[in-house]
Protein backbone atom coordinates (compact mmCIF):
# COMPACT_ATOMS: atom_id res chain seq x y z
CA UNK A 1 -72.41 9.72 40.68
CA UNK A 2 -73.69 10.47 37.84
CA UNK A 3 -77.29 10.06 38.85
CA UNK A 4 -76.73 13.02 41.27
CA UNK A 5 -75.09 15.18 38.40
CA UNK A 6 -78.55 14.97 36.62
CA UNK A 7 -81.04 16.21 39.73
CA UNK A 8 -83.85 18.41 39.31
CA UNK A 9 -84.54 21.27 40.92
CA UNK A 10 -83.23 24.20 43.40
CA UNK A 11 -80.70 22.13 45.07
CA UNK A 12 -79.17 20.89 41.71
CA UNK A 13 -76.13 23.37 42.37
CA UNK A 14 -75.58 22.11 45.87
CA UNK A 15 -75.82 18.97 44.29
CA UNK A 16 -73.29 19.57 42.22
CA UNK A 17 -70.56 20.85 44.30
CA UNK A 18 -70.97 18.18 46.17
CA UNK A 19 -70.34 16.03 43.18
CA UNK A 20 -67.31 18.16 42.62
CA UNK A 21 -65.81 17.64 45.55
CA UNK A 22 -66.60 14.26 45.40
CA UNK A 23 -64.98 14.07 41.77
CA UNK A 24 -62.05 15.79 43.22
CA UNK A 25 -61.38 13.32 45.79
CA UNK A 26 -61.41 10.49 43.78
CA UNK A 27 -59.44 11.98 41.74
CA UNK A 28 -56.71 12.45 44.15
CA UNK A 29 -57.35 8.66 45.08
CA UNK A 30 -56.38 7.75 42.40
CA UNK A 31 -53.51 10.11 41.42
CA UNK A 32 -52.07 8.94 45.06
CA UNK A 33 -52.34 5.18 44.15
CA UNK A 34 -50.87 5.81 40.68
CA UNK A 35 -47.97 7.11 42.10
CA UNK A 36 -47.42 4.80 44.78
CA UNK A 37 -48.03 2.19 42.05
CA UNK A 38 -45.56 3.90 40.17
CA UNK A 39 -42.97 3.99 43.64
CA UNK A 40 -43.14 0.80 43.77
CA UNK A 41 -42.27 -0.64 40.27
CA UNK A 42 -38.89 2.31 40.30
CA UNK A 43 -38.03 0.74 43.40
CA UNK A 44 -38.58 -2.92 41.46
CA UNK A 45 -36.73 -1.56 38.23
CA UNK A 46 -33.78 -0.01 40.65
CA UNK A 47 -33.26 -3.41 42.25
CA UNK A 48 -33.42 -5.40 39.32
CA UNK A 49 -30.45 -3.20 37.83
CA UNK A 50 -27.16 -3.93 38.65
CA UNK A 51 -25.25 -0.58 40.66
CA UNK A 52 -21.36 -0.46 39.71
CA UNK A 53 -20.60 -1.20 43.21
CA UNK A 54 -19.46 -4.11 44.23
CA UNK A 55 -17.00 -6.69 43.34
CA UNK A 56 -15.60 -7.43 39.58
CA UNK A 57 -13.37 -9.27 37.57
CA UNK A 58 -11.35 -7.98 35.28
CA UNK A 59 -11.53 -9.78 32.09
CA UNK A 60 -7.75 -10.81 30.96
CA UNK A 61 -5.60 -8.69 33.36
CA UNK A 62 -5.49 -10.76 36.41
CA UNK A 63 -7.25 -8.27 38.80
CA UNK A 64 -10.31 -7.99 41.09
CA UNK A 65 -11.86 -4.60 41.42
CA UNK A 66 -13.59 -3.36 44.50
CA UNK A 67 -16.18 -0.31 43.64
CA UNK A 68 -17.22 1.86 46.48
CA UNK A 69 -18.96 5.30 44.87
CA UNK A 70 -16.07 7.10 43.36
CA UNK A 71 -12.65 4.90 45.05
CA UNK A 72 -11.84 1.74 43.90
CA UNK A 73 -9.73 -1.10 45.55
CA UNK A 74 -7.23 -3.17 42.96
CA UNK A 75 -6.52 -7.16 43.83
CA UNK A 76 -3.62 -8.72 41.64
CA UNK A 77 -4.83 -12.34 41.21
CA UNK A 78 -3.16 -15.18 40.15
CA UNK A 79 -3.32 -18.98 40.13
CA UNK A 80 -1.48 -18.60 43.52
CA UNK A 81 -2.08 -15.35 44.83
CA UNK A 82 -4.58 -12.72 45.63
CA UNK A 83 -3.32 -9.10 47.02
CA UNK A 84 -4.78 -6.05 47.70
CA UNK A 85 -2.14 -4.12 45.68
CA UNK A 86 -3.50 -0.48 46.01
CA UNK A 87 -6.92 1.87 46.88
CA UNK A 88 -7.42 5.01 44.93
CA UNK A 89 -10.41 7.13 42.97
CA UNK A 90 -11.48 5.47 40.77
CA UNK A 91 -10.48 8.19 38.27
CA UNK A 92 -7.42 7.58 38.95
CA UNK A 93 -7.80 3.92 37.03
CA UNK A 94 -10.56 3.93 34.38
CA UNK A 95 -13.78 5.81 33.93
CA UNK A 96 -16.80 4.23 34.08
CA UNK A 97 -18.94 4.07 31.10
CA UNK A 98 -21.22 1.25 30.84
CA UNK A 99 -23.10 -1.58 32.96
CA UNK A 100 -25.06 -4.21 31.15
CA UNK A 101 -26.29 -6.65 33.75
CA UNK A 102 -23.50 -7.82 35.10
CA UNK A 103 -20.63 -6.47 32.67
CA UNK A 104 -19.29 -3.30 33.45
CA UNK A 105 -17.27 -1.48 30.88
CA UNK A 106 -14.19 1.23 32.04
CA UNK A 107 -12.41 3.33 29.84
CA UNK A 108 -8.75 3.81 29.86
CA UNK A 109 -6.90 5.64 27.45
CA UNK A 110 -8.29 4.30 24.12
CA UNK A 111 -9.01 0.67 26.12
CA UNK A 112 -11.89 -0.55 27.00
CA UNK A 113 -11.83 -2.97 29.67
CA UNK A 114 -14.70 -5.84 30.50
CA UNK A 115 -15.44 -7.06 33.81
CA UNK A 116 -17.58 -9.42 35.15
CA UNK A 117 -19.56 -9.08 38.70
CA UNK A 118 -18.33 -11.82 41.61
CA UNK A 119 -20.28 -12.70 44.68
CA UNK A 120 -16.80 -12.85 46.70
CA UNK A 121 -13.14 -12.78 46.78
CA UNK A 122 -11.43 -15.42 46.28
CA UNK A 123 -10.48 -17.69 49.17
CA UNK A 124 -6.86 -16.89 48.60
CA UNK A 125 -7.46 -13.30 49.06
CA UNK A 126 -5.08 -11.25 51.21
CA UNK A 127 -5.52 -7.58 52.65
CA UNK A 128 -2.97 -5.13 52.54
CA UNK A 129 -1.06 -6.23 55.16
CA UNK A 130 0.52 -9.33 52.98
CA UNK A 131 2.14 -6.65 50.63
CA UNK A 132 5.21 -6.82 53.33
CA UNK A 133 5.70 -10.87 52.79
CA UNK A 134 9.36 -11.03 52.32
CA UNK A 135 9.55 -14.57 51.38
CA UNK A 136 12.01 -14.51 48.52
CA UNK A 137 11.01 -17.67 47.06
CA UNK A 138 6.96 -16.96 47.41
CA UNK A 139 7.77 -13.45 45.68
CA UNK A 140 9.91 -15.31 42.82
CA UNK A 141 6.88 -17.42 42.35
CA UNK A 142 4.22 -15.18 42.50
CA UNK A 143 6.46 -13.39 39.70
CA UNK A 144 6.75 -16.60 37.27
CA UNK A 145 2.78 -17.48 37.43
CA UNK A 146 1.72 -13.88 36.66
CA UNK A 147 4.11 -14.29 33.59
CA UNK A 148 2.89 -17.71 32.84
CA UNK A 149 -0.39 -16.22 32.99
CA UNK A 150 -0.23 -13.15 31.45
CA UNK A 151 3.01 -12.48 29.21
CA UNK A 152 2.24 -12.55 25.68
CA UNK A 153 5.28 -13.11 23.58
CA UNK A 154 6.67 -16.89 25.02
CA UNK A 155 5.47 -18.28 21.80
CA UNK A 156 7.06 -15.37 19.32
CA UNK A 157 10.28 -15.73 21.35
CA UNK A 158 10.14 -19.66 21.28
CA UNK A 159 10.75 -19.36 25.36
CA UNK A 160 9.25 -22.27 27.39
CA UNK A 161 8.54 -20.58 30.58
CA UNK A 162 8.62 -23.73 32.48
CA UNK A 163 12.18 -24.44 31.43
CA UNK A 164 13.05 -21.13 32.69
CA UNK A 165 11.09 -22.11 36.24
CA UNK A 166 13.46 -25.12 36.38
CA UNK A 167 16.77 -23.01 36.08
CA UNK A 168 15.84 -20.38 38.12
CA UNK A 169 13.75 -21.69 41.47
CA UNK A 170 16.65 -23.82 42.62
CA UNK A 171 19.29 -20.57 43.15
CA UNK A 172 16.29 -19.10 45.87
CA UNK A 173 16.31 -20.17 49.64
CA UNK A 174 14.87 -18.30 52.59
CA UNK A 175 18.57 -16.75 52.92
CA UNK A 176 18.17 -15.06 49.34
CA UNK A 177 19.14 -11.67 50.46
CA UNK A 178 16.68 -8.71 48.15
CA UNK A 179 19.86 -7.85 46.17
CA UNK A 180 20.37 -11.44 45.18
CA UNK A 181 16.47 -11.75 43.82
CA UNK A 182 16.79 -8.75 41.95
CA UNK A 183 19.51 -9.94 40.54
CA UNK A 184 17.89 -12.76 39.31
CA UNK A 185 14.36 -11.27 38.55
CA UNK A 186 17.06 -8.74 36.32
CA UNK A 187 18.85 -11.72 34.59
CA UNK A 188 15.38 -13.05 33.67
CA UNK A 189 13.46 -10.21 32.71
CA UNK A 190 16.88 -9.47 30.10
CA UNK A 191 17.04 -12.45 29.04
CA UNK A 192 12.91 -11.46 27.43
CA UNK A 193 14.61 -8.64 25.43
CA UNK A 194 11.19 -6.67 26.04
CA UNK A 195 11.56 -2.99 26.64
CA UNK A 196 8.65 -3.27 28.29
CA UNK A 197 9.34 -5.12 31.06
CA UNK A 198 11.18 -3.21 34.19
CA UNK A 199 10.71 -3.57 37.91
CA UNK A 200 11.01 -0.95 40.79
CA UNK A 201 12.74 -1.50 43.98
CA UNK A 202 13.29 0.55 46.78
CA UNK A 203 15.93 3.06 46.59
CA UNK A 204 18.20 1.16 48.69
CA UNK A 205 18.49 -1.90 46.74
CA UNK A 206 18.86 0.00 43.85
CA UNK A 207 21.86 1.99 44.83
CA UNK A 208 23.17 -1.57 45.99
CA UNK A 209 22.62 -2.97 42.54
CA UNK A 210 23.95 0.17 40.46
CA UNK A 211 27.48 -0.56 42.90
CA UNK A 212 27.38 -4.17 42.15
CA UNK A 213 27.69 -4.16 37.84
CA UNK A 214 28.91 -2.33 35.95
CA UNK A 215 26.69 -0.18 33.53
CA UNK A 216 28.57 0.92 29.94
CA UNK A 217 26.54 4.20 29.49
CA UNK A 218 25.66 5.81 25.83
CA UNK A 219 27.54 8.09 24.44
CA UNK A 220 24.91 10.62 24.43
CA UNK A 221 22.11 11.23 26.75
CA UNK A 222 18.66 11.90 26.43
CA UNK A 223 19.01 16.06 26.40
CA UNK A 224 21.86 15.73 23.97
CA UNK A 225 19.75 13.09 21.66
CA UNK A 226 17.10 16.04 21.58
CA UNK A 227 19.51 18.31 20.42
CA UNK A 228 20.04 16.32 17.57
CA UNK A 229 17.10 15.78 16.40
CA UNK A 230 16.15 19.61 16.38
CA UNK A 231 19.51 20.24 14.71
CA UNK A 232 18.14 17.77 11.82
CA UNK A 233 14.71 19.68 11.59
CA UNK A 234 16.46 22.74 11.36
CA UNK A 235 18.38 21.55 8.02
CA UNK A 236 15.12 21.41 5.96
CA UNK A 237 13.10 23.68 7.85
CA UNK A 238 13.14 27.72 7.53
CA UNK A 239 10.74 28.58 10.42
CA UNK A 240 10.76 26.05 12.85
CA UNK A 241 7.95 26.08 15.24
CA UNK A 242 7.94 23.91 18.18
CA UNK A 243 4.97 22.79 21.14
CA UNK A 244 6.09 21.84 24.56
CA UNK A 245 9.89 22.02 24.56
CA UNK A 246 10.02 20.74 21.06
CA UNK A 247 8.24 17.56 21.74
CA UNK A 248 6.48 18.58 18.37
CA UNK A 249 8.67 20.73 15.98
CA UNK A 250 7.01 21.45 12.59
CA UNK A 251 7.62 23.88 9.92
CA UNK A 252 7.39 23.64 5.86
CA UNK A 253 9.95 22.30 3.47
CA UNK A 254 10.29 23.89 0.41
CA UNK A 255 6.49 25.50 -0.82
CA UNK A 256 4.49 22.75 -0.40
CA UNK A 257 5.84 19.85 2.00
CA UNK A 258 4.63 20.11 5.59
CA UNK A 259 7.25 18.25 8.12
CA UNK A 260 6.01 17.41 11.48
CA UNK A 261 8.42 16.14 14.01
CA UNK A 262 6.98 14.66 17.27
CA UNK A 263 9.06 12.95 19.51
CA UNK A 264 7.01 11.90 22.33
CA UNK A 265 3.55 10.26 22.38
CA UNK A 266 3.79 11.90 26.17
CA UNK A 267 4.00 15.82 27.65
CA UNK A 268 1.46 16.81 24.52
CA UNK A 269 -1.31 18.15 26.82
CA UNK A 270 -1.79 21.82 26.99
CA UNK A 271 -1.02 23.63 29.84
CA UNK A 272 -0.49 27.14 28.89
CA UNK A 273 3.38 26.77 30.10
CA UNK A 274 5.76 29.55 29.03
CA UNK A 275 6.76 29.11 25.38
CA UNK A 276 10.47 28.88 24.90
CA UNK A 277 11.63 26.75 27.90
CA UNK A 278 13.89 23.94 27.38
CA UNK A 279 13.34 20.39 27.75
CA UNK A 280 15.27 20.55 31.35
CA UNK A 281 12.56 24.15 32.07
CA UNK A 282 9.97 22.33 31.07
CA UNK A 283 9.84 19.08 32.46
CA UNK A 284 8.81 20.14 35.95
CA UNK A 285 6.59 22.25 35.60
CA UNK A 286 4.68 20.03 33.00
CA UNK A 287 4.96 16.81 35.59
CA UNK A 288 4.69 18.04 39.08
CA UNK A 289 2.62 21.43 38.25
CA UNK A 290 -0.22 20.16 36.33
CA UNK A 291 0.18 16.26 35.84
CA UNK A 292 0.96 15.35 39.39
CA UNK A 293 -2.40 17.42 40.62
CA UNK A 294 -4.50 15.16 37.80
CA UNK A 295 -6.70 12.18 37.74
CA UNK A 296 -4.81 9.66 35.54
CA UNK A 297 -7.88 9.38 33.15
CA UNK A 298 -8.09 12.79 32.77
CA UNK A 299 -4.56 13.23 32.03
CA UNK A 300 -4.59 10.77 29.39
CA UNK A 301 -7.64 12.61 28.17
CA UNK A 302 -5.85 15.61 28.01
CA UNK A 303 -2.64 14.37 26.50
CA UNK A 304 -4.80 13.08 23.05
CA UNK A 305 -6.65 16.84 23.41
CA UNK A 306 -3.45 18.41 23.32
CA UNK A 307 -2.20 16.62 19.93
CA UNK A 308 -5.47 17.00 18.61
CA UNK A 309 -4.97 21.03 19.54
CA UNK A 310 -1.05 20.86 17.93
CA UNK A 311 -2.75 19.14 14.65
CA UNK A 312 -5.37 21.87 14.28
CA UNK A 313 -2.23 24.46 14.19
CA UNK A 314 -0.31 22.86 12.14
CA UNK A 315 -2.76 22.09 9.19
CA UNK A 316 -4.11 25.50 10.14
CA UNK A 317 -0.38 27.18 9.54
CA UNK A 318 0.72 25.12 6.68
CA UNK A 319 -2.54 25.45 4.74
CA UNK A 320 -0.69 24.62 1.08
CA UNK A 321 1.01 21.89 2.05
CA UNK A 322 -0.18 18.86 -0.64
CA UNK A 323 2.50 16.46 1.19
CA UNK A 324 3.53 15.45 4.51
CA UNK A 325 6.80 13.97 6.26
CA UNK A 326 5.74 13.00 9.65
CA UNK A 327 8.91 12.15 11.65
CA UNK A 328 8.83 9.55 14.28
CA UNK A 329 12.53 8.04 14.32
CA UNK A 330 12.74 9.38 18.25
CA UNK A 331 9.48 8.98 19.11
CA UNK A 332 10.08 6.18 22.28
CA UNK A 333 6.07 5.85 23.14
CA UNK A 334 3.97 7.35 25.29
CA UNK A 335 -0.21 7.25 25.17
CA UNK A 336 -2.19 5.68 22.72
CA UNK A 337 -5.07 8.03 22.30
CA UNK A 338 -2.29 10.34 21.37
CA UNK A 339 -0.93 8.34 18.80
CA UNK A 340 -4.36 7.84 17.13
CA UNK A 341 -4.73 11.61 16.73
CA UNK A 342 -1.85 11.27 13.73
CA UNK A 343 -4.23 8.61 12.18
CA UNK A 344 -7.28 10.75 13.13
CA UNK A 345 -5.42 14.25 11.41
CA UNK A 346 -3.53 11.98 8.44
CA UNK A 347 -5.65 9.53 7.38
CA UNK A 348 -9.12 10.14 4.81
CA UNK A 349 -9.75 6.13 6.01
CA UNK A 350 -12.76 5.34 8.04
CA UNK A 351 -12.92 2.17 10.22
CA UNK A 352 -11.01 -0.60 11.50
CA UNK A 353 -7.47 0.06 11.23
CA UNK A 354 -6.28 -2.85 13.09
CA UNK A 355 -6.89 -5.22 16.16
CA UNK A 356 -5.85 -5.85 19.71
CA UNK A 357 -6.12 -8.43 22.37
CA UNK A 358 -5.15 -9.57 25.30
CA UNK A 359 -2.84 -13.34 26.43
CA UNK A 360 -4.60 -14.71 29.22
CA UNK A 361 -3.50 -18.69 30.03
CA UNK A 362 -3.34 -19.63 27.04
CA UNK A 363 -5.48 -17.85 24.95
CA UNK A 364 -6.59 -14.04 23.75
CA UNK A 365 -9.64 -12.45 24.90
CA UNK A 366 -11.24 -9.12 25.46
CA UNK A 367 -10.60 -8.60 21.43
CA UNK A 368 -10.93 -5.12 20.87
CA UNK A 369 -10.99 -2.93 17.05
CA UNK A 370 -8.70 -0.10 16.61
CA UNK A 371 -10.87 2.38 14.61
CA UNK A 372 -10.25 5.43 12.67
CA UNK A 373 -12.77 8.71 12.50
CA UNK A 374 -11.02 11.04 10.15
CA UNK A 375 -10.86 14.57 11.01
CA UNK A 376 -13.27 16.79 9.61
CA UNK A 377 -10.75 19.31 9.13
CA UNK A 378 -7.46 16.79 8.47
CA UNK A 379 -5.13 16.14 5.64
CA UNK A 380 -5.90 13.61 3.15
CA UNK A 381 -3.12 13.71 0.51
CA UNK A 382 0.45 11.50 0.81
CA UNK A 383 2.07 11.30 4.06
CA UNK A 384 5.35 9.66 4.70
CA UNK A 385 6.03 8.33 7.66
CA UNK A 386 9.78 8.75 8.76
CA UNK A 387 10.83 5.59 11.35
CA UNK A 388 13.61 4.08 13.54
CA UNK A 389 14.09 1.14 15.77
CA UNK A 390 13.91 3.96 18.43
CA UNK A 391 10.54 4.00 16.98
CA UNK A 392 8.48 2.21 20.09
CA UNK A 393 5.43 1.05 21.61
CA UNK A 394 2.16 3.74 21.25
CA UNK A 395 4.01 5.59 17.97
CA UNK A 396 4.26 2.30 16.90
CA UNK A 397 0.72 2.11 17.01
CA UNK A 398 0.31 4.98 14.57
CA UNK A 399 2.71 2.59 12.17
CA UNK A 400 0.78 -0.15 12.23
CA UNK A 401 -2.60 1.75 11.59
CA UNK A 402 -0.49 3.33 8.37
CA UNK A 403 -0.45 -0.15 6.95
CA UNK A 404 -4.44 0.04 6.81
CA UNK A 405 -4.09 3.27 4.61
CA UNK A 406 -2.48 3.34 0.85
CA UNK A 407 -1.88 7.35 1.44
CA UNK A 408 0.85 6.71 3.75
CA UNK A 409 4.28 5.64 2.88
CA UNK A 410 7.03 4.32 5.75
CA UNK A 411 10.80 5.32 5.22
CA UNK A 412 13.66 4.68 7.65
CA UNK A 413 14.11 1.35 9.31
CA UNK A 414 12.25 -1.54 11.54
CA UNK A 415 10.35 -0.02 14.45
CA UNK A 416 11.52 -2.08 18.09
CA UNK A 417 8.52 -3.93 17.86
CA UNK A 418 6.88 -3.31 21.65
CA UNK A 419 3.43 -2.77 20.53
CA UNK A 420 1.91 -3.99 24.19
CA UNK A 421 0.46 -1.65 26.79
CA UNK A 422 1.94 -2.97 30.32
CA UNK A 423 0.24 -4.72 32.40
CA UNK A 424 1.15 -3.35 36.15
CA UNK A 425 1.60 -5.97 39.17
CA UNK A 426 2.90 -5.83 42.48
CA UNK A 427 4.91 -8.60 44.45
CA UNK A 428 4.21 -9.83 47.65
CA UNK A 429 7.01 -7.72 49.11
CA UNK A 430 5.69 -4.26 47.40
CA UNK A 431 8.08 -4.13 44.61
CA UNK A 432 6.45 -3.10 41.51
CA UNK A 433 7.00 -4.49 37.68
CA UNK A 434 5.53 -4.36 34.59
CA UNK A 435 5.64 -6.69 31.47
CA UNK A 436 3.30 -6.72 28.12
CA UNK A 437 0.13 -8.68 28.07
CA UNK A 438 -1.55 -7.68 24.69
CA UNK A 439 -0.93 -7.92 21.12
CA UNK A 440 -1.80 -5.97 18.00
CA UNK A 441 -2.62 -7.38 14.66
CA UNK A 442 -2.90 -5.47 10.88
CA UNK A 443 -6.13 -6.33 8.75
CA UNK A 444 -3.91 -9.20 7.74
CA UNK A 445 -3.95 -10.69 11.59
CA UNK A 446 -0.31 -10.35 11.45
CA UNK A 447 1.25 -9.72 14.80
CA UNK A 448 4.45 -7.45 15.05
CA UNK A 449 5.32 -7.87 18.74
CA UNK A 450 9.18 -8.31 18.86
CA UNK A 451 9.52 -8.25 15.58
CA UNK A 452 8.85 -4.62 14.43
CA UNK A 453 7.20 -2.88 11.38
CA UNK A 454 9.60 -2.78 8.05
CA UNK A 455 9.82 0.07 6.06
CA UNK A 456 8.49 0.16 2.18
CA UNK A 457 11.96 2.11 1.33
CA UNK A 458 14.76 1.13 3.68
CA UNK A 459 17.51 3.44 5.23
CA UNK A 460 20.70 1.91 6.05
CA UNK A 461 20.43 2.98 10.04
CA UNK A 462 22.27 1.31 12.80
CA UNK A 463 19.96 -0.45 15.40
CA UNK A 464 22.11 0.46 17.79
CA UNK A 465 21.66 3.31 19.30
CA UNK A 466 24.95 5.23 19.34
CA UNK A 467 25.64 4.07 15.65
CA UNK A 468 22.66 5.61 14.77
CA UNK A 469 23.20 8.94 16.49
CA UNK A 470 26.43 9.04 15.39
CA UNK A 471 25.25 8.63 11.89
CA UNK A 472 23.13 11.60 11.92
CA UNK A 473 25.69 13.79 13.10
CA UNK A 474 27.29 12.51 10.26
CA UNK A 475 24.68 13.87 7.71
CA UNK A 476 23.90 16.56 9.59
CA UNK A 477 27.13 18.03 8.92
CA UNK A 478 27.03 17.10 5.25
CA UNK A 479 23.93 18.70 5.05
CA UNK A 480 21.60 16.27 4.25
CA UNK A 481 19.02 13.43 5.92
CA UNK A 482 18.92 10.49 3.93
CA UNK A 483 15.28 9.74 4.77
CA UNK A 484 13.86 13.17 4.28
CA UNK A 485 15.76 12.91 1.47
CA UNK A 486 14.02 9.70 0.24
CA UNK A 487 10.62 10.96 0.98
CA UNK A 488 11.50 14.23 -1.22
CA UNK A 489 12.44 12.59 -4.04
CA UNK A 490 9.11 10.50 -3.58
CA UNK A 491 7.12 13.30 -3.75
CA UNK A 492 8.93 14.73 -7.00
CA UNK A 493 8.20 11.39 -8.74
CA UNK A 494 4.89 11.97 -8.24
């Protein structure tokens, strides 16, 4: 070709069009083959990589997933059992947000969860339809091996579970009626003092069980409980401003000590509801409004943007505040990733704060780090965390990520000690439960489950409930709060 490029003479031009188009055709030869060379090693890369679809188990948790595009199918698996429990979006349960080979990693809440790609299901596998076995005694066991397998605490509690199987198996026939094994699974699951284990039945059996003991209720209920502890805020605080009902109340003390009351790791998400509705106002609109209408990730996304939101007010509104009292003696639980957005706001330390993991026969895996970004626009001076034995589960959290962090100081009494997110299962005859399955250590590798967090300066507070209600009436009245008190005088000493 290029012989013909280098002609003499009059038909050198014809020549070299020719060559041209000649050019121009390989060319396009090769641009074709190129690309289908190319084609074919995507379409090699694409198979060699796994898709999310499929089948995968859930390291720790005792579950199968089945991925189809955007829904996902949940088996409950256990030594004995395998049950399709439930089929939503996958939204709904985690987010996807990784695939290595053949790990996939989900996000939920602050979690994130491993799983491993199957071939199959196991051979015990059951479709929906065995959600309606009735078989009292099959349910009961089903029950004890996903506690066997799952429950963390036996060891803290010195319970041997197979004792337990030995007292309770023998009092269930095939005439057990369902109020009878409720009964039972009720008498067990107190006997675990964990406030995070409960179990839903159908309405019926509950009315039937609320007619058959008899339940000793508090002296005050939750609306009246709430009152209180706005009534408290209000001794120390001239302008107290509240988010959401008051499920944050803040306000200053004095001319330089912020107070920040939040008494809900829960209903913190934003939703541009009408400001001064009570708790009863709220609620609704809050729940079955905007929550209800949500994907659960979403939601939980939202709840930690919401805090995060709050935070940026209050630092924003109490800009010479050089001390903090952060009150979380009503605070029953609620979201993690909410919980971390005190840490995030409060805390000037960066990195681990503490550990989690999760009790699967016989031993922890999926270990996880609890880490701590600061806030670029947060509060680093002393902050003095105010707790209670009502003091539970994801606030909790915040407590034990304190201990990481010299600028914060606890004052009050032992948290519950319920650190656990709950692991959710469903029995063979579609009632569901839930029980803890995880642990959290300090830096130390100390574990606090069912024992609680101490305080560094101790308040003499009832653990029961009433008692300590009572008591704050009490020093309500007589104009004082022996804990803000405390954490006052702390910050005049300094």
């Amino acid at each position: 070709m290029h012989g013909l490029l280098r002609q003499p003479g009059h038909h050198k031009q014809t020549v070299v069009n020719n060559s041209d188009q000649m050019i121009k055709t390989e060319q396009i030869f090769i641009l074709i083959l190129a690309l289908t060379l190319l084609s074919e090693c995507t379409d090699k890369v694409k198979t060699n990589i796994s898709a999310p679809n499929g089948l995968w188990k859930q390291i720790g948790y005792g579950r199968i997933l089945e991925l189809n595009d955007t829904t996902i199918k949940v088996f409950d698996l256990n030594d004995i059992d395998c049950m399709l429990t439930f089929e939503e979006d996958i939204l709904d349960f985690a987010e996807v947000i990784g695939i290595n080979g053949d790990t996939l990693t989900l996000k939920h809440g602050i979690d994130h969860w491993k799983c491993i790609r199957i071939d199959k299901l196991p051979a015990n596998c059951h479709g929906q339809e065995h959600k309606n076995n009735k078989d009292p005694l099959y349910n009961y066991d089903v029950f004890w091996q996903n506690f066997k397998e799952h429950y963390c605490s036996f060891e803290v509690k010195n319970i041997d579970w197979d004792i337990v199987n030995e007292e309770y198996r023998p009092k269930i026939n095939a005439e057990t009626t369902d109020l009878e094994l409720f009964l039972l699974f009720e008498e067990i699951i107190t006997m675990l003092k964990d406030g995070h284990i409960k179990m839903s039945v159908p309405e019926s059996i509950e009315d039937e069980y609320s007619s058959s003991i008899k339940k000793v209720p508090g002296k005050f209920n939750k609306l009246e409980e709430f009152e209180i502890s706005e009534s408290l805020a209000l001794l120390y605080v001239d302008s107290l401003r509240t988010f959401n009902a008051g499920m944050t109340r803040w306000g200053m003390i004095g001319k330089n000590v912020g107070y920040v009351q939040i008494n809900s790791m829960l209903m913190q998400a934003d939703y541009n509801l009408e400001e001064g509705l009570s708790l009863k106002e709220f609620e609704r609109p809050y729940w079955v409004d905007n929550v209800a209408r949500r994907k659960d990730e979403i939601y939980r996304q939202e709840e930690a943007a919401g805090m995060k939101a709050t935070f940026d007010r209050v630092l924003t509104e109490m800009p010479n505040a050089t001390s903090f009292i952060i009150d979380l003696r009503f605070n029953g639980g609620g979201k993690d990733g909410v919980a971390m957005e005190i840490i995030h706001n409060f805390s000037s330390y960066q990195g681990i704060m503490a550990v989690k993991y999760v009790y699967e026969k016989g031993q922890f895996v999926n270990h996880q780090n609890i880490t701590n970004t600061p806030s670029s626009n947060g509060f680093n001076g002393p902050v003095y965390l105010l707790t209670s034995h009502l003091t539970a589960s994801a606030s909790e959290l915040a407590v034990l990520c304190s201990l990481a962090d010299d600028q914060f100081t606890r004052i009050g009494t032992r948290t519950e000690g319920i650190f656990s997110s709950t692991l959710d299962k469903v029995l063979p005859n579609g009632w569901d439960y839930e029980f803890s399955n995880e642990i959290y250590e300090d830096l130390k590798g100390f574990n606090y489950e069912h024992i609680g967090i101490s305080p560094d300066i101790q308040i003499e507070y009832s653990r029961v409930t009433d008692e300590f209600f009572e008591k704050l009436i009490t020093d309500i009245k007589a104009g004082t709060d022996p804990a803000i008190e405390a954490a006052l005088q702390r910050i005049r000493n300094r």
